[in-house]
N, C-alpha and C. Protein backbone atom coordinates (compact mmCIF):
# COMPACT_ATOMS: atom_id res chain seq x y z
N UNK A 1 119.49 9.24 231.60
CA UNK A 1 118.29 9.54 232.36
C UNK A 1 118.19 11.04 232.56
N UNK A 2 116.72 11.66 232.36
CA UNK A 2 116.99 13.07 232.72
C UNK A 2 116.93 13.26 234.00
N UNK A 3 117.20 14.47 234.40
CA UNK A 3 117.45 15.06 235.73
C UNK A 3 116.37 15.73 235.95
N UNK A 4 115.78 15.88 237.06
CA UNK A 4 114.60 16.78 237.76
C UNK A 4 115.32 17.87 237.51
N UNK A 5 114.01 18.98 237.37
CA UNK A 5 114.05 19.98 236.75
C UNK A 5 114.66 20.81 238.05
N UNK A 6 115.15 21.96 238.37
CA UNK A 6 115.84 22.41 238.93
C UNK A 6 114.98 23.77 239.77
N UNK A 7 114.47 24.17 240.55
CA UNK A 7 114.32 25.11 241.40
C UNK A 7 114.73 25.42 242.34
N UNK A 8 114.59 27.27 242.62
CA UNK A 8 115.14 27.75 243.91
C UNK A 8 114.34 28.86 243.82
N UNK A 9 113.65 29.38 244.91
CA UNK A 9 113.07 30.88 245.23
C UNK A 9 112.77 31.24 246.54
N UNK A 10 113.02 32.46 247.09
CA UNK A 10 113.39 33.37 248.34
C UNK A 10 111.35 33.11 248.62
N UNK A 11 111.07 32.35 249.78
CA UNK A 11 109.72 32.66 250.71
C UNK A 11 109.66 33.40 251.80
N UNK A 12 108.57 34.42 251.87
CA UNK A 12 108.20 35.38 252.39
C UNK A 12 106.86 35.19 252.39
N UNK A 13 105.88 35.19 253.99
CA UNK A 13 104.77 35.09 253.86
C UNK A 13 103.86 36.43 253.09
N UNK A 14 102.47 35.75 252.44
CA UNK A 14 102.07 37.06 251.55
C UNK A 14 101.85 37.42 252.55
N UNK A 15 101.33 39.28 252.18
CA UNK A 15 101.07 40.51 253.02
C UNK A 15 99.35 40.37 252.49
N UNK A 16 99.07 39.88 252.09
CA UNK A 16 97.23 40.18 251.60
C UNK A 16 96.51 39.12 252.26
N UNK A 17 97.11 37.97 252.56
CA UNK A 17 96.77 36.90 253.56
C UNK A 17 96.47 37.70 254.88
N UNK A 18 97.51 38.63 255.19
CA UNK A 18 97.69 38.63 256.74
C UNK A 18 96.63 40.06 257.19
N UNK A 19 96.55 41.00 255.72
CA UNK A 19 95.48 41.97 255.84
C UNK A 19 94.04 41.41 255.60
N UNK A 20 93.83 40.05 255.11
CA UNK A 20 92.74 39.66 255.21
C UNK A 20 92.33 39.18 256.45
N UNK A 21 93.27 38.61 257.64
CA UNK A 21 93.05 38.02 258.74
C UNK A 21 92.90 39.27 259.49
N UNK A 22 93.13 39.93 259.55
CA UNK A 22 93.12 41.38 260.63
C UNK A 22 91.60 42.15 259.74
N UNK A 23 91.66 41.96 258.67
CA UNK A 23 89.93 42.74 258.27
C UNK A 23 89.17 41.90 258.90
N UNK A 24 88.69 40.01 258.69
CA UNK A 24 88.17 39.53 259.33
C UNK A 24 87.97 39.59 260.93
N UNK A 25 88.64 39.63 261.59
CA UNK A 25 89.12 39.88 263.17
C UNK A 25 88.57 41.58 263.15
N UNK A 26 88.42 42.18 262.19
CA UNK A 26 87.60 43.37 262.76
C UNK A 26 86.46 43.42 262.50
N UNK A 27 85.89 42.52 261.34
CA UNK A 27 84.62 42.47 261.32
C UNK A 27 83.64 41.64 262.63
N UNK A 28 84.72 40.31 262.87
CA UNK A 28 83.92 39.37 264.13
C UNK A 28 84.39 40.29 265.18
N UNK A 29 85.06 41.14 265.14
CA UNK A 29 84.71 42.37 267.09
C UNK A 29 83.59 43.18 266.59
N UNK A 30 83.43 43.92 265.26
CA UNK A 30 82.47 44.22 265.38
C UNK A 30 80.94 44.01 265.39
N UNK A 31 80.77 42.86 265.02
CA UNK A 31 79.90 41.51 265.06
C UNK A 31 79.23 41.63 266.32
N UNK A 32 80.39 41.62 267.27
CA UNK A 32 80.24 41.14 269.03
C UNK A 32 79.92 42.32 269.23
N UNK A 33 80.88 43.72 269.04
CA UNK A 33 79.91 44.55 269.38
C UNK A 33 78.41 45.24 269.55
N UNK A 34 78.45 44.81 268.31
CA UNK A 34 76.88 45.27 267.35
C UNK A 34 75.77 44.37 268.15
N UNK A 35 76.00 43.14 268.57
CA UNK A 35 75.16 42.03 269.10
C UNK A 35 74.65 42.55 270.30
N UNK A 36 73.28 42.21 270.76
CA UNK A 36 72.50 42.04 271.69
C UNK A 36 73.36 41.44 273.45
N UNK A 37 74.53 40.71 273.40
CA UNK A 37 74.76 40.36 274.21
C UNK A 37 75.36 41.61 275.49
N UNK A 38 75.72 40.93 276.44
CA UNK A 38 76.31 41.17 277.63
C UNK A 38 77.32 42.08 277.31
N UNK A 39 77.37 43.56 278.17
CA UNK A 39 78.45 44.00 278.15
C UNK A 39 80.43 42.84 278.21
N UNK A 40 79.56 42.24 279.46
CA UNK A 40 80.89 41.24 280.27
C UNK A 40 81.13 40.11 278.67
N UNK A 41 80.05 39.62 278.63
CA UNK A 41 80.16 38.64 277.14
C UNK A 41 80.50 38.92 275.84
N UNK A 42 80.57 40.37 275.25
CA UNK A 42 81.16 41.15 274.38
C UNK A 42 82.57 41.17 274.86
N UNK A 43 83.02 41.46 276.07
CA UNK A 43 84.40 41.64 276.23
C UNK A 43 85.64 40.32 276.32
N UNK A 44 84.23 39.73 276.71
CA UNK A 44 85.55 38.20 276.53
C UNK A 44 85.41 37.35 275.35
N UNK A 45 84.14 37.26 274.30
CA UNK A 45 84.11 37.02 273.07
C UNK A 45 85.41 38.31 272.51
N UNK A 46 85.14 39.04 272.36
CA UNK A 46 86.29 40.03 271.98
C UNK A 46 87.65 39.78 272.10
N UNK A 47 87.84 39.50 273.66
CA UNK A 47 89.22 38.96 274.14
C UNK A 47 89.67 37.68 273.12
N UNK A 48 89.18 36.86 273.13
CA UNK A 48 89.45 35.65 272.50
C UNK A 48 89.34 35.67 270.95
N UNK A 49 88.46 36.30 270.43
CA UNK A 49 89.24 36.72 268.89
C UNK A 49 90.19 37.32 268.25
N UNK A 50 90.39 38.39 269.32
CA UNK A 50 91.78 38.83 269.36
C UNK A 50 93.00 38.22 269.39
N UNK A 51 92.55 37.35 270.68
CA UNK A 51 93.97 36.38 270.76
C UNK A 51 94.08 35.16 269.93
N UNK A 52 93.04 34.63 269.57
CA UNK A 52 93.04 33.82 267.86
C UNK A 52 93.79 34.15 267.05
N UNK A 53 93.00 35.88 266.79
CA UNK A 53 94.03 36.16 265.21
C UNK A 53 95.61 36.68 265.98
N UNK A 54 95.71 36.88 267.02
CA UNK A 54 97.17 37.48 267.03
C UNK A 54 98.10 36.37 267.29
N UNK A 55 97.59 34.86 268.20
CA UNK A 55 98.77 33.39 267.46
C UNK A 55 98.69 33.41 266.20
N UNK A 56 97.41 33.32 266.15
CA UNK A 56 97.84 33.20 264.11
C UNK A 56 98.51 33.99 263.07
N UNK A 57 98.58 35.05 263.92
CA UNK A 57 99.42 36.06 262.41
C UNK A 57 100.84 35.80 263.09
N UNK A 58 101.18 35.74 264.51
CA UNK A 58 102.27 35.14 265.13
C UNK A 58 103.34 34.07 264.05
N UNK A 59 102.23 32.72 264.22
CA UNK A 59 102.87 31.85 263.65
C UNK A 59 102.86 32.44 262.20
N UNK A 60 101.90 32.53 261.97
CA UNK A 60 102.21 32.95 260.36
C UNK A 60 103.43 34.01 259.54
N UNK A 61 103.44 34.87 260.27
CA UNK A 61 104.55 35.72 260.14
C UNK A 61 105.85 35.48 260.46
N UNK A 62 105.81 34.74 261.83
CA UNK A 62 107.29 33.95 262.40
C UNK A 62 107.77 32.62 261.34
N UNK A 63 107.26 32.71 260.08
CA UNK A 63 107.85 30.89 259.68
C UNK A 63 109.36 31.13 259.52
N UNK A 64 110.00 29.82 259.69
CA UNK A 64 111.28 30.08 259.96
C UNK A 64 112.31 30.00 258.40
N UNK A 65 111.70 29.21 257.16
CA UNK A 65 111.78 29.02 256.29
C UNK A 65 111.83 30.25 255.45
N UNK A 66 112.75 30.95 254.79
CA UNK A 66 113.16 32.13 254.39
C UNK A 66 113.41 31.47 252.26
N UNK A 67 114.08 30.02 252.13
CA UNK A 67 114.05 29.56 250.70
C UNK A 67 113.80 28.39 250.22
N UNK A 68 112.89 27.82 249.46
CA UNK A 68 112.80 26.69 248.90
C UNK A 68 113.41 26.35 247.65
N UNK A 69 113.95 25.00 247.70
CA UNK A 69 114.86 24.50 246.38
C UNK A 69 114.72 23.29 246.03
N UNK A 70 114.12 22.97 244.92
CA UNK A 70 114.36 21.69 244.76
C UNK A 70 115.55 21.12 243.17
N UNK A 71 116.08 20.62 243.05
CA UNK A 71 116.96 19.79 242.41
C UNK A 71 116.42 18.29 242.56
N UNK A 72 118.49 17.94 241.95
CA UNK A 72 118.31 16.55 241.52
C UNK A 72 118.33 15.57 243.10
N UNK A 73 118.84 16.50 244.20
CA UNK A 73 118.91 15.97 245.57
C UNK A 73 117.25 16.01 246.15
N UNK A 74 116.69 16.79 245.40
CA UNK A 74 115.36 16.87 246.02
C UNK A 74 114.57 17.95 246.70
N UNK A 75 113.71 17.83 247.33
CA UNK A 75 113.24 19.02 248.15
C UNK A 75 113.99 19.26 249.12
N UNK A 76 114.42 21.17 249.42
CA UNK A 76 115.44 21.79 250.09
C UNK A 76 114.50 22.59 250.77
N UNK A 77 114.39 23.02 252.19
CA UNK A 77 113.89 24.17 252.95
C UNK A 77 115.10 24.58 254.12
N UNK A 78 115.27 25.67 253.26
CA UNK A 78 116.31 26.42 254.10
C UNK A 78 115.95 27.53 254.85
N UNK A 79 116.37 27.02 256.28
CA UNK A 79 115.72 29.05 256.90
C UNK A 79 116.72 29.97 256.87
N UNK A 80 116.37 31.04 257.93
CA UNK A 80 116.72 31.95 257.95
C UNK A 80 118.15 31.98 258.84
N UNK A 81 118.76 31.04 259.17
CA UNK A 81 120.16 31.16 259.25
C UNK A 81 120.69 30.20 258.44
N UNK A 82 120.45 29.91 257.04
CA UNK A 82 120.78 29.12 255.90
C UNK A 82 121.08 27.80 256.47
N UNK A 83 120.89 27.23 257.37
CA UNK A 83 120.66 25.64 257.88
C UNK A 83 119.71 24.83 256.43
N UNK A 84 120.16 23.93 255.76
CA UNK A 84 119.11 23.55 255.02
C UNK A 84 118.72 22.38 255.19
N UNK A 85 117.46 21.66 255.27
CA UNK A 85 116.62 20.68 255.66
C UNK A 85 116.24 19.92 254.72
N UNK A 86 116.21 18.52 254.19
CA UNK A 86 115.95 17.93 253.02
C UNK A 86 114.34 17.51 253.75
N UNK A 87 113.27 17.73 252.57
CA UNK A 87 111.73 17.73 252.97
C UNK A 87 111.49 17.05 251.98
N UNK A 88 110.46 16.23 252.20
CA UNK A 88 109.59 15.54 251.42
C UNK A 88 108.56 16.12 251.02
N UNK A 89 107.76 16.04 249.89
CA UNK A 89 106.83 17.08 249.34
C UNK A 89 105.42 15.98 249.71
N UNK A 90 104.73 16.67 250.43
CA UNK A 90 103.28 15.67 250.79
C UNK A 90 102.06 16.05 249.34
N UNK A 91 102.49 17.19 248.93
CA UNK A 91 100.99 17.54 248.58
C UNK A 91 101.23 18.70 248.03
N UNK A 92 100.43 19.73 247.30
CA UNK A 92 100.34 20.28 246.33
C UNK A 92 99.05 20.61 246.05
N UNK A 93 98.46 22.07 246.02
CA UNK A 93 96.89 22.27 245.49
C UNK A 93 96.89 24.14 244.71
N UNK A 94 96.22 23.62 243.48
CA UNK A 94 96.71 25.09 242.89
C UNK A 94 94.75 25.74 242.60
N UNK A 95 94.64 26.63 242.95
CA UNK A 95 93.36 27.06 243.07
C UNK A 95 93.72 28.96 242.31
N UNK A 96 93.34 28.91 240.65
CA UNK A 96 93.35 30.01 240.49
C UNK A 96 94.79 30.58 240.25
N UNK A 97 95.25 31.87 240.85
CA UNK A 97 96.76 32.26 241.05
C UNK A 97 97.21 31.93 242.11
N UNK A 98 96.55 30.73 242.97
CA UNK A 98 97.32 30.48 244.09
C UNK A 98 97.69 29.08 244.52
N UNK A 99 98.98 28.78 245.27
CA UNK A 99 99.72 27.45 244.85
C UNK A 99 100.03 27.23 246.45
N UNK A 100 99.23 26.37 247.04
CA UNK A 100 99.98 25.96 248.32
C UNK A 100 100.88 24.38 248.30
N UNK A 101 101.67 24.42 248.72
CA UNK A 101 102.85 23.38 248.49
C UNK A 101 102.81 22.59 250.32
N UNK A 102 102.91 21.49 250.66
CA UNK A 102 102.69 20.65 252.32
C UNK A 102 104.04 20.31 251.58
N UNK A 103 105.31 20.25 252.98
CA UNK A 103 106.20 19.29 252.98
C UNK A 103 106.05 19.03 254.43
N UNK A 104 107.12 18.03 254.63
CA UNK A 104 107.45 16.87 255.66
C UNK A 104 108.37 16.90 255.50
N UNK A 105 109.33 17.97 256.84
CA UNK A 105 110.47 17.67 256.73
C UNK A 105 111.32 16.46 257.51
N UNK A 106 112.36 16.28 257.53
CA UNK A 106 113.44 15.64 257.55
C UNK A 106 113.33 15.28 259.41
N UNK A 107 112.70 16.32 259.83
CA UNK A 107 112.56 16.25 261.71
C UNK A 107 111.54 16.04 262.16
N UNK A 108 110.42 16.04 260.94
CA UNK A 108 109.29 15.80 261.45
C UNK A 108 108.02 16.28 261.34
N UNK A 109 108.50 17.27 261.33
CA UNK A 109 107.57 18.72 261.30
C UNK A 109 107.23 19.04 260.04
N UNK A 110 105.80 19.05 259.87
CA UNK A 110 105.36 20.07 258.70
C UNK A 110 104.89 20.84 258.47
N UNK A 111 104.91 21.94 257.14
CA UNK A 111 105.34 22.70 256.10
C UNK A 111 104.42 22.89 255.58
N UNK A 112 103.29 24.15 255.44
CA UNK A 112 102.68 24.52 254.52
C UNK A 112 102.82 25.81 254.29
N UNK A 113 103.30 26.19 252.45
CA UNK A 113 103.39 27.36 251.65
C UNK A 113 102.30 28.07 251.24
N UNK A 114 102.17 29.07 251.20
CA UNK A 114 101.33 29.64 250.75
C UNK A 114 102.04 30.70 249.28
N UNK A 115 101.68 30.36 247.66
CA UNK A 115 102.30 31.09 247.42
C UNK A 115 101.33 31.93 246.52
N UNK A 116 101.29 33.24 246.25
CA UNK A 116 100.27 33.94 245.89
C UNK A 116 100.92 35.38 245.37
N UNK A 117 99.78 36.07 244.24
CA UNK A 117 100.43 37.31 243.88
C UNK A 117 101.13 38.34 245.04
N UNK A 118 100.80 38.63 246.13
CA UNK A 118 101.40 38.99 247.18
C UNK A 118 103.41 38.63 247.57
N UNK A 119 103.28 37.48 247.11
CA UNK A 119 104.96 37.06 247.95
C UNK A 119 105.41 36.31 246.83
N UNK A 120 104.90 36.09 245.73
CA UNK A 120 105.60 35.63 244.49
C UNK A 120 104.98 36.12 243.27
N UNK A 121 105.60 36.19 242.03
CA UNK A 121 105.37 36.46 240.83
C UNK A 121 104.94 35.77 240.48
N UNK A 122 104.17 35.84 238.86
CA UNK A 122 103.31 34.48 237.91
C UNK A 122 104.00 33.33 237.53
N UNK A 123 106.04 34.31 237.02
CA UNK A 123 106.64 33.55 236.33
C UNK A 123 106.93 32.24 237.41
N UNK A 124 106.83 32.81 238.55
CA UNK A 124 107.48 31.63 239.54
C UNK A 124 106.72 30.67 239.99
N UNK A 125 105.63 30.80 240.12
CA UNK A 125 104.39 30.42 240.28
C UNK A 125 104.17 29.18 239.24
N UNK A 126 104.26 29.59 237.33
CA UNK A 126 103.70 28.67 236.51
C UNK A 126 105.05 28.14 236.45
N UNK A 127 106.37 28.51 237.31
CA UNK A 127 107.88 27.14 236.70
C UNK A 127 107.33 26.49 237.83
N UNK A 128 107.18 26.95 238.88
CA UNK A 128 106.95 25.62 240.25
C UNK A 128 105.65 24.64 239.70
N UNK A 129 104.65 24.82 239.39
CA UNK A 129 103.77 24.02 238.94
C UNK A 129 104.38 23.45 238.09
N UNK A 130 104.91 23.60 236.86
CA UNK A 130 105.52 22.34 235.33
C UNK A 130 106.26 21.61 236.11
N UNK A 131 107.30 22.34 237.35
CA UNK A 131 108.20 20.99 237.82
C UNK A 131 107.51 19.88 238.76
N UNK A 132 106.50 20.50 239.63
CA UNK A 132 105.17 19.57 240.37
C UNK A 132 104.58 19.11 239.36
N UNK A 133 104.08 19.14 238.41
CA UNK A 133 103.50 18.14 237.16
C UNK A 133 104.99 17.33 236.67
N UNK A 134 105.76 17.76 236.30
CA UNK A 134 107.24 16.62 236.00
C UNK A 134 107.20 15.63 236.85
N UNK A 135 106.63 16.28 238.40
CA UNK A 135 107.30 14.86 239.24
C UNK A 135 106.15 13.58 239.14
N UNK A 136 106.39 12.56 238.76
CA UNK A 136 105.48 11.53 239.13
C UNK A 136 105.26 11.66 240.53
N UNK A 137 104.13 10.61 241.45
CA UNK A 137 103.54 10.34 242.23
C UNK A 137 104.56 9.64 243.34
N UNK A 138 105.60 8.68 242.45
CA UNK A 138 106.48 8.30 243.61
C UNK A 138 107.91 9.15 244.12
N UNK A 139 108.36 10.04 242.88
CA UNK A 139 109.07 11.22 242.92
C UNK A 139 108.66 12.28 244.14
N UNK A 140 107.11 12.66 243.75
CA UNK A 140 106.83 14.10 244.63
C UNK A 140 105.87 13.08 246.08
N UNK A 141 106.23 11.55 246.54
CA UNK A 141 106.28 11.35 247.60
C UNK A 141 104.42 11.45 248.06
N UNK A 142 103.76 12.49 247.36
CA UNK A 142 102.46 12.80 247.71
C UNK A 142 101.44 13.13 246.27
N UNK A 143 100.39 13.86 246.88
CA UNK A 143 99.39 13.39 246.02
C UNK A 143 98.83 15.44 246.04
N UNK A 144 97.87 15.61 244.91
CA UNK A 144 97.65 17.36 245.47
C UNK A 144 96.92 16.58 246.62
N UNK A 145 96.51 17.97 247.33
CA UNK A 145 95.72 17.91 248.78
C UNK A 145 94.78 17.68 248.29
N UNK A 146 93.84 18.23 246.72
CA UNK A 146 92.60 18.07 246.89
C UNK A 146 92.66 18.34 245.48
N UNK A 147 91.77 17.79 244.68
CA UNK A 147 91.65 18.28 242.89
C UNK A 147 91.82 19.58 242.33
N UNK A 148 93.08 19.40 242.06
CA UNK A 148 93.73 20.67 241.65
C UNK A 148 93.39 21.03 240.03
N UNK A 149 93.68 21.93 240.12
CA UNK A 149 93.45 22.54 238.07
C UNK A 149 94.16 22.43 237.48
N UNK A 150 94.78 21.94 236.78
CA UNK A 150 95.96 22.24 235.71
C UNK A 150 95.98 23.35 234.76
């Protein structure tokens, strides 16, 4: 019988994701600025987009997951004090040069990758896709998120 194909690569959230969320967040303050409203209503629309994008680049920047691996044991998410977590792979959607991967790990909690020219290369990019096409449907546990391209 053959063996699942074998991966491992170092995750790091991209940096062009997180400069796109901070350009957006300056365009909607300046939005609010520019608008007709209320001094007082500019400042707390303001307040609250601010604090939108700053949980979100929070969580986004804080993920605790530092490497993904999969083998013949399966899907591996290891963080950043090399603790490693056996995850189930939910899902999969490749749009263009970019590959987001959903797991379900082992505690409960899930897992979405973002992987893109920013925080990974092409080569790594088109081996993770051939081994997500290798896996059948009851192998990779899930389905893509949404009609993916091959």
């Amino acid at each position: 019988m053959k063996s699942a194909p074998a991966i491992a690569f170092d995750y790091r959230p991209s940096r062009y994701l997180g400069i796109g969320v901070v350009l957006m967040t300056c365009i909607a303050v300046l939005a609010i600025a520019w608008s007709g409203l209320a001094s007082a209503w500019k400042g707390i629309l303001s307040a609250v987009v601010l604090l939108y994008a700053a949980v979100s680049l929070r969580g986004w920047v804080n993920v605790g997951i530092t490497r993904i691996a999969h083998g013949d044991s399966g899907w591996r998410l290891i963080d950043r004090h090399g603790h490693e977590d056996s995850a189930e792979l939910k899902g999969f959607l490749r749009r263009g040069v970019l590959l987001v991967l959903e797991f379900s790990a082992a505690n409960g909690r899930r897992h979405r990758f973002l992987l893109a020219p920013g925080n990974s290369d092409a080569e790594l990019r088109r081996c993770l896709w051939l081994v997500l096409l290798a896996q059948t449907p009851k192998q990779s546990g899930g389905e893509p998120l949404a009609k993916s391209e091959a």
